[in-house]
PDB file of N, CA and C in Angstrom:
ATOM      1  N   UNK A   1     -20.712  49.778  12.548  1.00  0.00           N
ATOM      2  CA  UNK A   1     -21.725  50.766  12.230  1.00  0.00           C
ATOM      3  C   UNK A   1     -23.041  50.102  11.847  1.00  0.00           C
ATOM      4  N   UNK A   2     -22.792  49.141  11.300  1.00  0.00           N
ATOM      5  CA  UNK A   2     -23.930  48.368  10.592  1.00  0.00           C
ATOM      6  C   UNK A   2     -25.087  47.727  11.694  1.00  0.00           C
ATOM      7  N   UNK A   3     -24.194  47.172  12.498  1.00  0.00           N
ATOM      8  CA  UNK A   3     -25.116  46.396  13.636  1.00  0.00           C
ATOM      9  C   UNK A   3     -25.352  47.823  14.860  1.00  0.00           C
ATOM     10  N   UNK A   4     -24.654  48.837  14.723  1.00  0.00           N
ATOM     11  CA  UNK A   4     -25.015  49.696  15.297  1.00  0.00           C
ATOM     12  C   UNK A   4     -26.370  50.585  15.291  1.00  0.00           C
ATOM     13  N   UNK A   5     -26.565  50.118  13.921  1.00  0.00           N
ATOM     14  CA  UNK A   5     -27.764  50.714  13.174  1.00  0.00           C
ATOM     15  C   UNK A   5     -28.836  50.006  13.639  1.00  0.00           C
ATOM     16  N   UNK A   6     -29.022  48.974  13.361  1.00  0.00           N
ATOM     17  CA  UNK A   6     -30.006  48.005  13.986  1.00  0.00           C
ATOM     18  C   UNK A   6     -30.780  48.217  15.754  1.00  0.00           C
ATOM     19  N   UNK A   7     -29.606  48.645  16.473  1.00  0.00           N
ATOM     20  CA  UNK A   7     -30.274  48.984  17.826  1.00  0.00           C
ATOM     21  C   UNK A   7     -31.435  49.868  17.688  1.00  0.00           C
ATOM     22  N   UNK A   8     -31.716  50.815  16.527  1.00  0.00           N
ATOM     23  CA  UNK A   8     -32.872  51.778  16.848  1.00  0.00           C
ATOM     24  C   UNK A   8     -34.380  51.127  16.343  1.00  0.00           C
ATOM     25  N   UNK A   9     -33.805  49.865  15.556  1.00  0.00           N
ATOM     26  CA  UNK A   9     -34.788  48.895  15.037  1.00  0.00           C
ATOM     27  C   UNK A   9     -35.480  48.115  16.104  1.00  0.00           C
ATOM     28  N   UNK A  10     -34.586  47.919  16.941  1.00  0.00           N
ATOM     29  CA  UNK A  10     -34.641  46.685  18.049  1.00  0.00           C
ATOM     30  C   UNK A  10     -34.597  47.228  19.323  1.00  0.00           C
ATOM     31  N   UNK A  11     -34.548  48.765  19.089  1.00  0.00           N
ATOM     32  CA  UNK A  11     -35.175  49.264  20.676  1.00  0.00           C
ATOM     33  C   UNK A  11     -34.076  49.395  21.750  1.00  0.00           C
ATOM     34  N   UNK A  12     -32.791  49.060  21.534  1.00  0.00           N
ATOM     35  CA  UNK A  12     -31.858  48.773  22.326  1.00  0.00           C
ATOM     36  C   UNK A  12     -30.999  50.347  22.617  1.00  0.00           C
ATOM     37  N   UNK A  13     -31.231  50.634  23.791  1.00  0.00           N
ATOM     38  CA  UNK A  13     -30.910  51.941  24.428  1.00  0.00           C
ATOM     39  C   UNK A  13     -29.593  52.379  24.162  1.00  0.00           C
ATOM     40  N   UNK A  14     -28.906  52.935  23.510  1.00  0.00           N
ATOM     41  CA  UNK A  14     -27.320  53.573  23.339  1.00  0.00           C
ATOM     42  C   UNK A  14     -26.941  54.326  24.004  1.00  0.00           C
ATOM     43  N   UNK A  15     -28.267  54.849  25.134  1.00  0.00           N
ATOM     44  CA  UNK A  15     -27.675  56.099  26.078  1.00  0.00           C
ATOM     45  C   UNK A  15     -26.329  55.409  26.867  1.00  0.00           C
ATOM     46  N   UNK A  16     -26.030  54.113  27.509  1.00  0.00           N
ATOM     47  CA  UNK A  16     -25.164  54.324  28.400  1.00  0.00           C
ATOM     48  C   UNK A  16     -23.809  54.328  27.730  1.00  0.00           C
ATOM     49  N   UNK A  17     -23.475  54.084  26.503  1.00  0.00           N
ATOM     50  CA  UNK A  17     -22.503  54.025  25.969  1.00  0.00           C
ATOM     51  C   UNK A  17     -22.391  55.054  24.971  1.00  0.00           C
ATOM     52  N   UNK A  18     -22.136  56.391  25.577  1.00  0.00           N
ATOM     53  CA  UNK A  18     -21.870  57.722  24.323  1.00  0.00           C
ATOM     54  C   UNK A  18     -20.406  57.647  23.350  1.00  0.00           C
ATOM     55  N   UNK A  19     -19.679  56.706  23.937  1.00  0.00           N
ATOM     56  CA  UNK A  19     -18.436  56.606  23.116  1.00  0.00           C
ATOM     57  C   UNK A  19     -19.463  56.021  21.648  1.00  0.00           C
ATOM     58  N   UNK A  20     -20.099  54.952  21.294  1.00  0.00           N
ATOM     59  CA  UNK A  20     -20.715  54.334  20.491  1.00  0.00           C
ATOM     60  C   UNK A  20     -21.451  55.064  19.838  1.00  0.00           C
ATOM     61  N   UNK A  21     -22.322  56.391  20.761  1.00  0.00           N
ATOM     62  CA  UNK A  21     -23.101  56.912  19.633  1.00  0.00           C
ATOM     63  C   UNK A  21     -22.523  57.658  19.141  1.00  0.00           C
ATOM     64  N   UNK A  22     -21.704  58.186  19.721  1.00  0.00           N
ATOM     65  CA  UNK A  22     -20.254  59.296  19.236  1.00  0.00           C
ATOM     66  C   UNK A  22     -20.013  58.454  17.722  1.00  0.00           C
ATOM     67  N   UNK A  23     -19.281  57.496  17.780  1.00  0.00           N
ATOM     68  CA  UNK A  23     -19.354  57.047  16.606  1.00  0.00           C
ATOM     69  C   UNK A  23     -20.062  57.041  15.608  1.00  0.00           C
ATOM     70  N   UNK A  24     -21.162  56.210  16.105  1.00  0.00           N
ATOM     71  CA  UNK A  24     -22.164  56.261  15.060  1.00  0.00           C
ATOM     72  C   UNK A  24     -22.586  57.889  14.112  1.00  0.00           C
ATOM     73  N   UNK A  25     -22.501  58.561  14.698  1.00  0.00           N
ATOM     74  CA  UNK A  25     -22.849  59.986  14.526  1.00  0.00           C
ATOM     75  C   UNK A  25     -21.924  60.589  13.414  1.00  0.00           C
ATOM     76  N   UNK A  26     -20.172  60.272  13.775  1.00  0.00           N
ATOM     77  CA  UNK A  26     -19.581  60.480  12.871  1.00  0.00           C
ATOM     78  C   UNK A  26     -19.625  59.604  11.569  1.00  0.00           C
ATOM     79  N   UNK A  27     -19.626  58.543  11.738  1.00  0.00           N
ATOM     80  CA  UNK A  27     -19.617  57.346  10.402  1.00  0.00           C
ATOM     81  C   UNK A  27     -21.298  57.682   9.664  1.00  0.00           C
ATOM     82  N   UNK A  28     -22.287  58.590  10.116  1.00  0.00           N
ATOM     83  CA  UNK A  28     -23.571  58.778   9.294  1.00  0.00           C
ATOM     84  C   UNK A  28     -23.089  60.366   8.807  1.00  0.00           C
ATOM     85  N   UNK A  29     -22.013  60.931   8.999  1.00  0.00           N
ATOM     86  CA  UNK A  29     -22.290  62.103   8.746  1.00  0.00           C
ATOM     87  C   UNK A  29     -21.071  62.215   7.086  1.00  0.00           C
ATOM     88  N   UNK A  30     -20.345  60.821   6.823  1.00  0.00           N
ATOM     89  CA  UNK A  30     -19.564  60.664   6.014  1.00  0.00           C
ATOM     90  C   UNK A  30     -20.555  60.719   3.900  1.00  0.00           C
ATOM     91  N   UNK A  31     -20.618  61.561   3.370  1.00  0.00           N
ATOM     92  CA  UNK A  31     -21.083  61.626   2.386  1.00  0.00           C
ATOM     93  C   UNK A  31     -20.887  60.024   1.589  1.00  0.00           C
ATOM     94  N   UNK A  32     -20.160  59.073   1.592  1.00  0.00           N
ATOM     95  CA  UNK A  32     -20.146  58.078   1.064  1.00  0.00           C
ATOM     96  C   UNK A  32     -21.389  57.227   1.812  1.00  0.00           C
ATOM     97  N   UNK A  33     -21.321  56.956   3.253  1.00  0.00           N
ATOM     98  CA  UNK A  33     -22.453  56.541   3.536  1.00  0.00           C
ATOM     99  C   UNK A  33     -23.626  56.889   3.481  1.00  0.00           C
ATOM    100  N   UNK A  34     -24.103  58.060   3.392  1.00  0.00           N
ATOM    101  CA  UNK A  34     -25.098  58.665   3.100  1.00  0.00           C
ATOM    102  C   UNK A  34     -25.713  58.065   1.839  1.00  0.00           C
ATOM    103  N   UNK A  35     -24.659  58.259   1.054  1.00  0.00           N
ATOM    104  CA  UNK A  35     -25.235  58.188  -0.237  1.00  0.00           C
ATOM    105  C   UNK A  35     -25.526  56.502  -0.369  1.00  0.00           C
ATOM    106  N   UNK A  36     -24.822  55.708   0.071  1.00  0.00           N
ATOM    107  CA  UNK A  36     -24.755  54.008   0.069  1.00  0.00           C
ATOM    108  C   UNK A  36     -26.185  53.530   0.766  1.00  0.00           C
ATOM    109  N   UNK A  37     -26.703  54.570   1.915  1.00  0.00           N
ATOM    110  CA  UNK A  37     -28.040  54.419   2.352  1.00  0.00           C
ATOM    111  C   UNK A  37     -28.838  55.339   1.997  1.00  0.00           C
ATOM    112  N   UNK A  38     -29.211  55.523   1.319  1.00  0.00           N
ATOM    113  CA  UNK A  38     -30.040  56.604   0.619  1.00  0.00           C
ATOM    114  C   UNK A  38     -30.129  55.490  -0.787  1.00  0.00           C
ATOM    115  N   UNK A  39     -29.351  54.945  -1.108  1.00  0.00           N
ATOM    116  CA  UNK A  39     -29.579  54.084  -2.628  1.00  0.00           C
ATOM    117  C   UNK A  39     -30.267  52.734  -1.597  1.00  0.00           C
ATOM    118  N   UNK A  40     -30.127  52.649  -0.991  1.00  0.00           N
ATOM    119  CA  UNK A  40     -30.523  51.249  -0.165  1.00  0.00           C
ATOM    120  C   UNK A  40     -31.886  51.411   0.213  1.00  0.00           C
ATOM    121  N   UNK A  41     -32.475  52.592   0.477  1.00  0.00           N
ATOM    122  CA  UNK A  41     -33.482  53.266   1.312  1.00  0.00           C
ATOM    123  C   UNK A  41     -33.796  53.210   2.290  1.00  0.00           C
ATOM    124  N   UNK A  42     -32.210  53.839   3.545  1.00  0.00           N
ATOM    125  CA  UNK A  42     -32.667  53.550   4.527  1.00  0.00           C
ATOM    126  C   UNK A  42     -32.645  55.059   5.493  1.00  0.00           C
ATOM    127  N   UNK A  43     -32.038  56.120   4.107  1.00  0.00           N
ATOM    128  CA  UNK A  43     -32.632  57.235   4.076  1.00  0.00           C
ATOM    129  C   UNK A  43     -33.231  58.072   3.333  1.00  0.00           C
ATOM    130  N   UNK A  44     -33.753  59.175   3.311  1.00  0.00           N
ATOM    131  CA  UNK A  44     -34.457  59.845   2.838  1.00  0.00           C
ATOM    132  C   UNK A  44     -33.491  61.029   2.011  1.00  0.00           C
TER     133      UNK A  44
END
């Protein structure tokens, strides 16, 4: 998830692999992470 995160930093396209953003999507929607990036500030 972590280095997954980084692709939107670094520009790196996730369209061809929807299994990945599938993921990603679920692992940001988990209230523990939220809150772990939100104290980090990497959300709002």
């Amino acid at each position: 998830f972590t280095v997954l995160s980084w692709c939107g930093y670094l520009k790196v396209d996730l369209g061809p692999f929807p299994a990945l953003r599938a993921f990603q999507a679920r692992i940001l929607e988990r209230p523990c992470v939220q809150q772990a990036m939100k104290a980090e500030g990497l959300l709002r």
